[in-house]
Protein backbone atom coordinates (compact mmCIF):
# COMPACT_ATOMS: atom_id res chain seq x y z
CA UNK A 1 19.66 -6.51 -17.32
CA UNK A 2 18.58 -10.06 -17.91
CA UNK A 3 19.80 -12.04 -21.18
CA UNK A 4 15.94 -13.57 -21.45
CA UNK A 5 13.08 -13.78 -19.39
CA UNK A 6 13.55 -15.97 -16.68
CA UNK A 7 10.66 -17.04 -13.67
CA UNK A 8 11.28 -15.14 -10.90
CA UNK A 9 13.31 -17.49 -8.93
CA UNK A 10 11.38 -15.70 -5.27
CA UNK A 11 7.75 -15.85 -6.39
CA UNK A 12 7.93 -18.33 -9.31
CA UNK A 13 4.68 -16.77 -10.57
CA UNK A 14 6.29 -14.22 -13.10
CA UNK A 15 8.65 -14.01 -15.58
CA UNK A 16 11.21 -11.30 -15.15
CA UNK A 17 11.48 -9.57 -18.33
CA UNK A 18 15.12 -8.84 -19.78
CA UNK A 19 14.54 -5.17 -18.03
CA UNK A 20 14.11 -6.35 -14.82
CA UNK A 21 10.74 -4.74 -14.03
CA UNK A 22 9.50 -7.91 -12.25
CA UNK A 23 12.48 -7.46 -9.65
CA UNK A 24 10.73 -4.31 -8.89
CA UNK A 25 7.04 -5.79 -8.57
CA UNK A 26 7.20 -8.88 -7.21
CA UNK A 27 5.76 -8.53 -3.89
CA UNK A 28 7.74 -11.54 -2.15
CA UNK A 29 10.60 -9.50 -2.19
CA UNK A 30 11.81 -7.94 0.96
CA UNK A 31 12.20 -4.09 -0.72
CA UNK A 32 8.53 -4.74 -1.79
CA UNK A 33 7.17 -4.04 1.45
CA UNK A 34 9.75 -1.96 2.69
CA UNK A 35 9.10 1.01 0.33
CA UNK A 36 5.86 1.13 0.93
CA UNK A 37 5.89 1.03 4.64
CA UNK A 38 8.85 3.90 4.21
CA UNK A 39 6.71 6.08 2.42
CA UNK A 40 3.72 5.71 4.97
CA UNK A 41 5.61 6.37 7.35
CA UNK A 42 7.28 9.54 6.04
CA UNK A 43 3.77 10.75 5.67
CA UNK A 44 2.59 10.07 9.04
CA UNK A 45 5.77 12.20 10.27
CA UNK A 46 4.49 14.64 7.98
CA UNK A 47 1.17 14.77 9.09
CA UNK A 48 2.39 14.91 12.92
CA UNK A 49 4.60 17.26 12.59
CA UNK A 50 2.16 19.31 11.08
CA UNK A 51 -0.16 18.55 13.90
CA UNK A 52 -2.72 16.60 11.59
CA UNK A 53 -4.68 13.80 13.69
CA UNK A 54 -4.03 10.59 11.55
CA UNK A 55 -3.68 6.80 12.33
CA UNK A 56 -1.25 4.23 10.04
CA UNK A 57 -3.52 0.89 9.53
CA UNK A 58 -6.36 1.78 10.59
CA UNK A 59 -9.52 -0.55 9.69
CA UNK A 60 -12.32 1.04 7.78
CA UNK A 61 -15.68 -0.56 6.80
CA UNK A 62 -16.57 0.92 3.37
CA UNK A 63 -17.56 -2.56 2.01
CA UNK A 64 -20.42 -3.78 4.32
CA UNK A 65 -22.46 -6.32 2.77
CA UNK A 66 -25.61 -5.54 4.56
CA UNK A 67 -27.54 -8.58 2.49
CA UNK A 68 -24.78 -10.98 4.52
CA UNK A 69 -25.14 -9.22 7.24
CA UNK A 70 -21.35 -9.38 7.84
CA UNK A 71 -18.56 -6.61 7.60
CA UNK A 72 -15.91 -5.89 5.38
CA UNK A 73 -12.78 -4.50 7.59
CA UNK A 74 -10.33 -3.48 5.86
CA UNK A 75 -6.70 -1.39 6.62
CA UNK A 76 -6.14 2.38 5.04
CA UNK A 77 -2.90 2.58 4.75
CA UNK A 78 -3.68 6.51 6.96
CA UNK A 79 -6.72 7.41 7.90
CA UNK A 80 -6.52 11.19 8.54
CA UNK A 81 -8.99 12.60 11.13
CA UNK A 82 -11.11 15.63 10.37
CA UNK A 83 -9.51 16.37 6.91
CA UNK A 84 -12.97 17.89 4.88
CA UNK A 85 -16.03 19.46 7.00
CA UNK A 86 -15.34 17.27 9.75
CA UNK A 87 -15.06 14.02 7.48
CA UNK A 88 -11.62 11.48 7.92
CA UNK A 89 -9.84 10.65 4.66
CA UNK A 90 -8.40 7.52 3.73
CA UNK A 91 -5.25 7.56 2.02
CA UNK A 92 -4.07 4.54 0.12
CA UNK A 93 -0.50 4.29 -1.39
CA UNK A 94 0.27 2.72 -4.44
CA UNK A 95 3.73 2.19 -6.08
CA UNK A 96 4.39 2.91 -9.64
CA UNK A 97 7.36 2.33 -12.16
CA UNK A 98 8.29 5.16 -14.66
């Protein structure tokens, strides 16, 4: 795809490699973010139409630092209500290349 590597001319952090592979990682890109949200959202239609309780973004505390005495909020990309016994599951998604 590419002669040589090159720095990615968006980020300027990476090099892209003569495959291209950094075109598909480099989370400055617009398509970056844009896949992901697509694929959340396909799963929240999912989970609707299949009349499954679940919220996109919701924040979750699983990293309290109860030393600091402060919280640790963080988004799950869905956070599925009453999945197990009774218990929510958080679902992250993560985007691989072959």
């Amino acid at each position: 795809m590419f002669p040589n590597d090159e720095t990615c001319p968006v980020c300027r952090k990476a090099c892209l490699d003569k495959y291209g592979e950094r075109a598909l990682h480099c989370r400055e890109l617009p398509g970056f973010r844009y896949r992901h949200d697509f694929v959340r959202d396909t799963l929240m239609n999912i989970l609707r139409r299949a009349g499954i309780s679940a919220k996109k973004e919701a924040p979750v505390n699983f990293l309290t630092d109860l030393a600091e005495g402060r919280s640790t909020l963080r988004p799950t990309d869905v956070l599925v209500f009453g999945w197990e016994g009774g218990k929510h599951a958080c679902v992250d998604l993560t985007g691989v290349s072959p």
